[in-house]
N, C-alpha and C. Protein backbone atom coordinates (compact mmCIF):
# COMPACT_ATOMS: atom_id res chain seq x y z
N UNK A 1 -18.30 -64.59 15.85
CA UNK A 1 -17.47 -64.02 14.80
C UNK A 1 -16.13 -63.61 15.39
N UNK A 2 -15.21 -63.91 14.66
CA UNK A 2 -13.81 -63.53 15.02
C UNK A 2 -13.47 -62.19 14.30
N UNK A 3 -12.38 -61.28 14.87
CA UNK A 3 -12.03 -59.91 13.97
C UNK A 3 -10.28 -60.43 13.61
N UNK A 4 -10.13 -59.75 12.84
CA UNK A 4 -8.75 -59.65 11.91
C UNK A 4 -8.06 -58.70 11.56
N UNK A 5 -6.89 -58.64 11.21
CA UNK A 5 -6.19 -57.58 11.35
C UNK A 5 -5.40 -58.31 9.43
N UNK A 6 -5.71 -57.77 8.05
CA UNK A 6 -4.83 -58.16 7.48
C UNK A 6 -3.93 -57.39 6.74
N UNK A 7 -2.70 -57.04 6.52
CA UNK A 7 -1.57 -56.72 5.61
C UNK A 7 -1.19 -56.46 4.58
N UNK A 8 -1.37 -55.27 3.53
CA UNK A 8 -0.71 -55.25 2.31
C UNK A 8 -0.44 -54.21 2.19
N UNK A 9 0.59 -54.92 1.15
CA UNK A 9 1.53 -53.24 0.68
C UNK A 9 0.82 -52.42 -0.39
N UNK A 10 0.38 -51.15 -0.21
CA UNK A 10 -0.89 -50.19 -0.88
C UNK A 10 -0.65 -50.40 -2.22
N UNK A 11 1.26 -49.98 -2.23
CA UNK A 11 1.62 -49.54 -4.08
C UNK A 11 1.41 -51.29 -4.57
N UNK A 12 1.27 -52.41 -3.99
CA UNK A 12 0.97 -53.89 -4.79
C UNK A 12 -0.30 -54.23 -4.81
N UNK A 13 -1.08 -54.05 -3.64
CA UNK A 13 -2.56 -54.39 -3.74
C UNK A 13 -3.29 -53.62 -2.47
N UNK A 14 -3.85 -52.49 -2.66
CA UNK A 14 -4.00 -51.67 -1.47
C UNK A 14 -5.54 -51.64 -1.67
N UNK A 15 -6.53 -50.93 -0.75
CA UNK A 15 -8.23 -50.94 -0.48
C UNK A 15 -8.30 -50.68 -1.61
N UNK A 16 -7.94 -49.65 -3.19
CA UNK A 16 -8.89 -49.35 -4.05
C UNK A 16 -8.80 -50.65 -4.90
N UNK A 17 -7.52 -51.41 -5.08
CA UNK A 17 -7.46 -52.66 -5.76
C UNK A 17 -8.99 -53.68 -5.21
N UNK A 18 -8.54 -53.67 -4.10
CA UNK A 18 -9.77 -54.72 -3.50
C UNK A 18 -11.44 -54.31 -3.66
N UNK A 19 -11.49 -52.64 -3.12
CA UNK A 19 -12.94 -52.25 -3.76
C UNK A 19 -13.19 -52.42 -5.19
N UNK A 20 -12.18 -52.68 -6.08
CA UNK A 20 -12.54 -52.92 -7.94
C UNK A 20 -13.14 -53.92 -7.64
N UNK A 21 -12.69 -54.76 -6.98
CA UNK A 21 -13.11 -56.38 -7.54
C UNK A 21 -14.72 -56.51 -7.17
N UNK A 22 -15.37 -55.49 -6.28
CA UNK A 22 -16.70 -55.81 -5.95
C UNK A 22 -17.15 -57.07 -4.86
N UNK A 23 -17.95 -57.66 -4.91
CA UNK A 23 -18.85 -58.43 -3.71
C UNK A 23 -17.74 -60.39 -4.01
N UNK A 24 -16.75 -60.38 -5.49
CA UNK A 24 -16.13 -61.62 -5.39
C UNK A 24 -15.12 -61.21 -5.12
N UNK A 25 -14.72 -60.51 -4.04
CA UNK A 25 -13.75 -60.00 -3.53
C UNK A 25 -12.46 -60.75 -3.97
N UNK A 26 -11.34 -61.04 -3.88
CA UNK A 26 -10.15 -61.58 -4.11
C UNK A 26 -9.38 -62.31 -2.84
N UNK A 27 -8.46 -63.23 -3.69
CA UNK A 27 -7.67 -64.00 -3.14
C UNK A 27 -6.53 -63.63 -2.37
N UNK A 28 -6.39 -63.35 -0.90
CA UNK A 28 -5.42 -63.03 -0.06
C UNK A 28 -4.30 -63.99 0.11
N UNK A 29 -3.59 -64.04 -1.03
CA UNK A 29 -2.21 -65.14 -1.46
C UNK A 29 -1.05 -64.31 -1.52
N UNK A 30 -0.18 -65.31 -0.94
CA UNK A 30 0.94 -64.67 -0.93
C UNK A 30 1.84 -64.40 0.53
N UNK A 31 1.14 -64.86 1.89
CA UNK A 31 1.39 -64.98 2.92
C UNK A 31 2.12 -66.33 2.91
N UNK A 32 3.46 -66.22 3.66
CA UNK A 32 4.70 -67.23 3.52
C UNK A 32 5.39 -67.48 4.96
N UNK A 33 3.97 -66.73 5.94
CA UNK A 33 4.46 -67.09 7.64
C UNK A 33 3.27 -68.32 7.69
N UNK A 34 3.87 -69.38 9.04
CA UNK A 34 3.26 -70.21 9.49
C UNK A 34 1.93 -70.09 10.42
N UNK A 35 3.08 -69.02 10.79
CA UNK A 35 1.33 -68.46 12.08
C UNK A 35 0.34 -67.44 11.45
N UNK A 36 0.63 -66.23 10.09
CA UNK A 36 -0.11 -65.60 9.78
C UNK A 36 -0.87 -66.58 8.97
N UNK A 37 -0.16 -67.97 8.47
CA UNK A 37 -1.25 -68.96 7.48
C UNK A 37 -2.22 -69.77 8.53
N UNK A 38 -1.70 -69.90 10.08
CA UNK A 38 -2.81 -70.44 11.07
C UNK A 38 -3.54 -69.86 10.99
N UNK A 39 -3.36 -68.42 11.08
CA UNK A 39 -4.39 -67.46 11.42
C UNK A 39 -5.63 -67.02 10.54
N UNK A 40 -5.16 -67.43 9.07
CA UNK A 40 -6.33 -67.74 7.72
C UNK A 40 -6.94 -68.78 8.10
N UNK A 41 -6.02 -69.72 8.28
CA UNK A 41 -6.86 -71.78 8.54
C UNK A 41 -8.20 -71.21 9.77
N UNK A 42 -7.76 -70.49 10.44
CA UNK A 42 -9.09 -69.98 11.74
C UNK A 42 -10.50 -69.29 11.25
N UNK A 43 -9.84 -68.33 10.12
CA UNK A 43 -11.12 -67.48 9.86
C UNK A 43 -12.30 -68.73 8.83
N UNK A 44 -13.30 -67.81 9.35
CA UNK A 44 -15.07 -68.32 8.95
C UNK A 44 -15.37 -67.41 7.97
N UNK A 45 -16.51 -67.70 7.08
CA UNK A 45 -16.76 -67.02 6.10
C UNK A 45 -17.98 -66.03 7.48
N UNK A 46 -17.69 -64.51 7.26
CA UNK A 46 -18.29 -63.64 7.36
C UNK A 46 -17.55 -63.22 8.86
N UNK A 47 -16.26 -63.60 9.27
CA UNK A 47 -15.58 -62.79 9.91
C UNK A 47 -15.23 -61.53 9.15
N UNK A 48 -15.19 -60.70 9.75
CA UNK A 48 -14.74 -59.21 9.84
C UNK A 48 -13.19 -59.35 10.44
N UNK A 49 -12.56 -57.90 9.11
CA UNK A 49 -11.21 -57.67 9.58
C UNK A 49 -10.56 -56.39 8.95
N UNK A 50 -9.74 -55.81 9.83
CA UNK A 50 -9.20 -54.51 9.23
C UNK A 50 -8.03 -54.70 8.23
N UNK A 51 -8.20 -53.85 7.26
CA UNK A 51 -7.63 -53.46 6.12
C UNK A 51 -6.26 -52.86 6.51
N UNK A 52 -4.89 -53.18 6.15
CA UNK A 52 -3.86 -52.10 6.86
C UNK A 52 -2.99 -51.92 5.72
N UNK A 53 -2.56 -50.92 5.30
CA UNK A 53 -1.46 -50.50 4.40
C UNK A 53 -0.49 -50.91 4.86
N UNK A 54 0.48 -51.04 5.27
CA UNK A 54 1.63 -52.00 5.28
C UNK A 54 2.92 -50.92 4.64
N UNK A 55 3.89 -50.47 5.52
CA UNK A 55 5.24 -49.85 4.96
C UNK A 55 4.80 -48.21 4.13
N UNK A 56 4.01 -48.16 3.17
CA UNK A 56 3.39 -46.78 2.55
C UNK A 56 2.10 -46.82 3.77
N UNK A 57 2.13 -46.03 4.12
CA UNK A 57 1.12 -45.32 5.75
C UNK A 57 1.26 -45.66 6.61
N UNK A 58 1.41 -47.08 7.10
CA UNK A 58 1.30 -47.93 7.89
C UNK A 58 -0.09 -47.24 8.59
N UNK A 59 -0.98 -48.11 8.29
CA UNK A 59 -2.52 -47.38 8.12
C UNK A 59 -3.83 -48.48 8.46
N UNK A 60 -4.41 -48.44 9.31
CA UNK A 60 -6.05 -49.58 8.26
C UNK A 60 -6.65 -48.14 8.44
N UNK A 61 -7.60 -48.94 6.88
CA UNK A 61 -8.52 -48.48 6.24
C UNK A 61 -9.55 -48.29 5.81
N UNK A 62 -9.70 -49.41 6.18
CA UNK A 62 -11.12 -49.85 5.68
C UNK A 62 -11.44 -51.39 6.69
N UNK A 63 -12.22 -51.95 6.10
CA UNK A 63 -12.69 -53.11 6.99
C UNK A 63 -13.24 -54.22 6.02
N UNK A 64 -12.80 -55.30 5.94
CA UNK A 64 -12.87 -56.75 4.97
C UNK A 64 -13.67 -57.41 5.84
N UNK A 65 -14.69 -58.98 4.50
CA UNK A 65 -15.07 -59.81 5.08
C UNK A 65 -14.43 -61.00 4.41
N UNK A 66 -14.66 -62.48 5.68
CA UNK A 66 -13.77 -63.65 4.52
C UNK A 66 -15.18 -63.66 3.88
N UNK A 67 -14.80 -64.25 2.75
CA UNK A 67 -16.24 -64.77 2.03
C UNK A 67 -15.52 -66.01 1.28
N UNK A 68 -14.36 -66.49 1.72
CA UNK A 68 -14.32 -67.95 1.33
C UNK A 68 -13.52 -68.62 2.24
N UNK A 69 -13.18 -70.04 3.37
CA UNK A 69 -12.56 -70.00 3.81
C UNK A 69 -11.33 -70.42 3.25
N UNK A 70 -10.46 -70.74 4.03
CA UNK A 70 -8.94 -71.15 3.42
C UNK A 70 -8.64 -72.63 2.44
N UNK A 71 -7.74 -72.10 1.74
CA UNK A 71 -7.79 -73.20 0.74
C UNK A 71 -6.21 -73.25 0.22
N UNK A 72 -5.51 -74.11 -0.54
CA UNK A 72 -4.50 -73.28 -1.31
C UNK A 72 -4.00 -72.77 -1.86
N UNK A 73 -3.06 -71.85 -1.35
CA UNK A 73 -2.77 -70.66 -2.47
C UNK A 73 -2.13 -70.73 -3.61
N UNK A 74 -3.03 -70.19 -4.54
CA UNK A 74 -3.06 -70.58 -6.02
C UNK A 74 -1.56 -70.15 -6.61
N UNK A 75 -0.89 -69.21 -5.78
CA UNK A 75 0.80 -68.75 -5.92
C UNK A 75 1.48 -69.63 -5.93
N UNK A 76 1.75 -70.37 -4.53
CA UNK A 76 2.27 -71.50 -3.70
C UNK A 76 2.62 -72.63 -5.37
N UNK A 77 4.26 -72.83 -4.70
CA UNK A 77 4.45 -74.09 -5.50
C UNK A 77 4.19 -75.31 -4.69
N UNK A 78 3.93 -75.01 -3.41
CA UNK A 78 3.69 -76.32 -2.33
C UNK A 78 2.71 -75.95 -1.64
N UNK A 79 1.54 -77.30 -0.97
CA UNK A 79 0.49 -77.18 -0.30
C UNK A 79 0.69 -76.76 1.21
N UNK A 80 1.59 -76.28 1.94
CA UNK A 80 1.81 -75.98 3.03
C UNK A 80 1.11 -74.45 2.80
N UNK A 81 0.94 -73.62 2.19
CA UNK A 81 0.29 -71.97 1.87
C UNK A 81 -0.96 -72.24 1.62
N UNK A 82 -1.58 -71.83 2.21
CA UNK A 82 -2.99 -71.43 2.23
C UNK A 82 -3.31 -70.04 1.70
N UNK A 83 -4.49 -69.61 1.44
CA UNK A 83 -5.34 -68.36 1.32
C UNK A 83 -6.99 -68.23 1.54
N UNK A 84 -7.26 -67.22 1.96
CA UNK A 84 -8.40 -66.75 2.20
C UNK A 84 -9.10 -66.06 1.33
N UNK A 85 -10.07 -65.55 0.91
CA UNK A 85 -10.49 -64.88 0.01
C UNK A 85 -11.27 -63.90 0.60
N UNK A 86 -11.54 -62.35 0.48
CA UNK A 86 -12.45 -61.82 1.26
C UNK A 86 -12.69 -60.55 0.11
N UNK A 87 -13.67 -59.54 0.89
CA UNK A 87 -14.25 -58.42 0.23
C UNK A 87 -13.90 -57.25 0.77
N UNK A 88 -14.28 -56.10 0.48
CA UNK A 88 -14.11 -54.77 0.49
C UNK A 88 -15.74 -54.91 1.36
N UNK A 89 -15.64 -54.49 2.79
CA UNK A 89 -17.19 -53.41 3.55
C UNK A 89 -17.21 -52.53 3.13
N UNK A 90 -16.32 -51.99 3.95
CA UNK A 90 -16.49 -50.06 4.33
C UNK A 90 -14.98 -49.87 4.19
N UNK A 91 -14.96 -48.30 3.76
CA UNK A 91 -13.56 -47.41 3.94
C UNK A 91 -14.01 -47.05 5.99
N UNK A 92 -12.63 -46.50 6.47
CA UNK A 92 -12.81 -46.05 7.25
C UNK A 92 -12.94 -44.55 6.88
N UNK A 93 -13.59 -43.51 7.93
CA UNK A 93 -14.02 -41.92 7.57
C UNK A 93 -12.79 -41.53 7.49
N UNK A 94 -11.81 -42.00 8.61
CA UNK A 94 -10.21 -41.56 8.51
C UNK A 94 -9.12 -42.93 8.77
N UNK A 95 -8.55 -42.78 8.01
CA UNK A 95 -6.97 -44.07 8.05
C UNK A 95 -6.73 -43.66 9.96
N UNK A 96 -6.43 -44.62 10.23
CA UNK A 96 -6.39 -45.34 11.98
C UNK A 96 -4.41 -45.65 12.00
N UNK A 97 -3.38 -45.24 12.24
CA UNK A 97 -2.41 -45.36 11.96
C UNK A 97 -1.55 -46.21 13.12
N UNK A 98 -0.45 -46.71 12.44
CA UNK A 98 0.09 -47.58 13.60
C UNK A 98 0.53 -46.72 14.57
N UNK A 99 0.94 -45.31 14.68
CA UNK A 99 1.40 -44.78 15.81
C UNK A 99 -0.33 -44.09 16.58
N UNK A 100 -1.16 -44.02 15.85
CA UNK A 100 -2.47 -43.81 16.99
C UNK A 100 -2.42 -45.25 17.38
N UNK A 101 -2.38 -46.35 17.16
CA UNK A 101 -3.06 -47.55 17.79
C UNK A 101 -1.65 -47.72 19.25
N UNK A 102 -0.52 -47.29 18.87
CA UNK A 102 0.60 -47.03 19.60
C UNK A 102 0.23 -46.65 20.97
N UNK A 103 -0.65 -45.38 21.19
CA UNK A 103 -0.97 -44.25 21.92
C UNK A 103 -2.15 -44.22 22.65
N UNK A 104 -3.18 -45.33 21.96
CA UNK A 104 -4.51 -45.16 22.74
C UNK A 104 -4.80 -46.58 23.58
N UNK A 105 -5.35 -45.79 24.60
CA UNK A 105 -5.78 -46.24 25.71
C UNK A 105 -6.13 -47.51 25.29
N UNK A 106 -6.18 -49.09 26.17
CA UNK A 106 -6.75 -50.23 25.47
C UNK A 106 -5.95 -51.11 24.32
N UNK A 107 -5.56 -50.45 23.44
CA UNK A 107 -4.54 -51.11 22.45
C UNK A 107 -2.86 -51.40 22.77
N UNK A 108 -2.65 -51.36 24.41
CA UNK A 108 -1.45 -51.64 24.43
C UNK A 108 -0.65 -52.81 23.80
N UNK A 109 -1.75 -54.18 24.16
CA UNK A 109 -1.63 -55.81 23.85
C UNK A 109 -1.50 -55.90 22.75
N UNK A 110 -2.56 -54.96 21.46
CA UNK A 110 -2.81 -55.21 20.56
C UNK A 110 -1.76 -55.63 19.15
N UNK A 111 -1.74 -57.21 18.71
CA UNK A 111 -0.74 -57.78 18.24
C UNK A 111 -0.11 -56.48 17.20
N UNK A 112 -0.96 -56.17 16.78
CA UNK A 112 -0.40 -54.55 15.28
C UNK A 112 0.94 -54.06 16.51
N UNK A 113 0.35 -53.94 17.32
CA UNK A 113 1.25 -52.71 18.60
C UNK A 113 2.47 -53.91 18.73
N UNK A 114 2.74 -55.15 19.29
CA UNK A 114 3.52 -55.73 19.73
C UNK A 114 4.66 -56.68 19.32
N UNK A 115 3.58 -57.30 17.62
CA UNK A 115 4.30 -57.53 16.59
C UNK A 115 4.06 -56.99 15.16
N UNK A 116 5.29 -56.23 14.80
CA UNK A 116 4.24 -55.45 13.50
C UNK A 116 5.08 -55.63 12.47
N UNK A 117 5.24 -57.05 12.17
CA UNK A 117 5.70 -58.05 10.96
C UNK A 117 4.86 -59.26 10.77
N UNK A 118 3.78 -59.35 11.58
CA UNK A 118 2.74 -60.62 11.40
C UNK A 118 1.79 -59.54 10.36
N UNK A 119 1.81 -60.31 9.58
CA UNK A 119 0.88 -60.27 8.13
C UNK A 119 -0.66 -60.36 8.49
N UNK A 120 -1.15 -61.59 8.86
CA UNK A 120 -2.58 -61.80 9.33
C UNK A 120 -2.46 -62.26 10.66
N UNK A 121 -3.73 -60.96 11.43
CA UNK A 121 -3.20 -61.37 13.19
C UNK A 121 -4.91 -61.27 13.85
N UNK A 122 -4.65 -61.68 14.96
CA UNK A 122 -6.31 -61.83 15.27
C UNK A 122 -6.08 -60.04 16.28
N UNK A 123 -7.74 -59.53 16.30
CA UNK A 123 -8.18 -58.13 16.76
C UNK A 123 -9.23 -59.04 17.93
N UNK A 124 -8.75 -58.41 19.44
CA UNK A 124 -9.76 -59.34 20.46
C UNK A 124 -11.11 -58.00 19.79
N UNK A 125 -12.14 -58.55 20.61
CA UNK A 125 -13.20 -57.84 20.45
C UNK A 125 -13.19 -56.61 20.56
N UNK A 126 -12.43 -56.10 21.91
CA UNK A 126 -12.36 -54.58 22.45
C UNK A 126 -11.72 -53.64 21.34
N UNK A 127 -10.17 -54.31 21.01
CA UNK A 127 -9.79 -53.47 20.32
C UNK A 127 -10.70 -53.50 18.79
N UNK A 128 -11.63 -54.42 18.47
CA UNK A 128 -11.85 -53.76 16.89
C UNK A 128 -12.94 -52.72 17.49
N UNK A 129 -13.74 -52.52 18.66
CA UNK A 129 -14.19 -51.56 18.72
C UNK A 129 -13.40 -50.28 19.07
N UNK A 130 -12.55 -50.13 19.67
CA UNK A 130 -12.19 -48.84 19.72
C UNK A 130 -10.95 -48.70 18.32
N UNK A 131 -10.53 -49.19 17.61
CA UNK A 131 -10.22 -48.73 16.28
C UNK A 131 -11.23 -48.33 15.71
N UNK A 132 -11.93 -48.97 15.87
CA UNK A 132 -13.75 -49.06 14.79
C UNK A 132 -14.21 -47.17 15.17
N UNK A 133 -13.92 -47.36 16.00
CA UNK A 133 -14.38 -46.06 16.44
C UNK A 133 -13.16 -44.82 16.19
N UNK A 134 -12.15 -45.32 16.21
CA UNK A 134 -11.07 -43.91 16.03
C UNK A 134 -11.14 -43.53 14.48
N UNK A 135 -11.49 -45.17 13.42
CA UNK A 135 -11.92 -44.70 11.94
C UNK A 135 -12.99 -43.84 12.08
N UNK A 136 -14.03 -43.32 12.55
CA UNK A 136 -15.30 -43.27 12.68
C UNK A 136 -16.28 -44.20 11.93
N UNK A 137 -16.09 -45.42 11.90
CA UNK A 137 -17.39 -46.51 11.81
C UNK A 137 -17.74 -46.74 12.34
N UNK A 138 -19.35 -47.42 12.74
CA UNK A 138 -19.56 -48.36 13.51
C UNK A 138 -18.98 -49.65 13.85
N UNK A 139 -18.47 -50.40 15.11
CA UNK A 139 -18.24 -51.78 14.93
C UNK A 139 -19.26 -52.92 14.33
């Protein structure tokens, strides 16, 4: 299983939008980078990935699964855009913020920390555990 890191802006489509939709979670459309659309073309159905507020908190939140893989995005006037589709897991106990992931030990590399304009980015193993853990969830 691969981990993920994905992007939205709260006040357009933030965790409580995505927990409405329930177990047919929704369509993650609307990504218009090349490498954050590689980075959908990669994910498997039942990768795991963190939830991040984007500009209002700059925050994850919670923790998503894909549950469809990539296809095209139903936005897109051209087939070069892809989308993923995924679900609502878990909230985190507490929002994980871009200046803690800044600060802790281990997350120096971490793409959130190094580029923090990639939309959908891959989480190596280590760091989704120690975010996993600064939310208080289990990984």
């Amino acid at each position: 299983m691969n981990h993920w890191l994905l992007k939205s802006e709260p006040d357009e489509f933030g965790w409580d939008h995505l927990t409405a939709k329930g177990a047919a979670g929704e369509e993650w459309t609307g990504v218009r980078n090349y490498q954050a659309r590689n980075n959908m073309r990669a994910m498997k159905v039942g990768d795991l990935g963190f939830f991040y507020h984007s500009n209002i908190g700059k925050e994850i939140v919670g923790i998503v699964e894909v549950c469809r893989e990539s296809e095209p995005d139903s936005t897109a006037d051209d087939l070069r855009w892809d989308c993923v589709r995924v679900r609502a897991v878990r909230p985190f106990m507490r929002a994980v913020t871009l200046e803690d992931c800044k600060v802790e030990p281990g997350l120096e590399a971490m793409v959130l920390v190094k580029n923090t304009r990639l939309s959908v980015q891959p989480v190596t193993p280590e760091e989704w555990k120690i975010v996993c853990r600064m939310g208080g969830v289990a990984p």
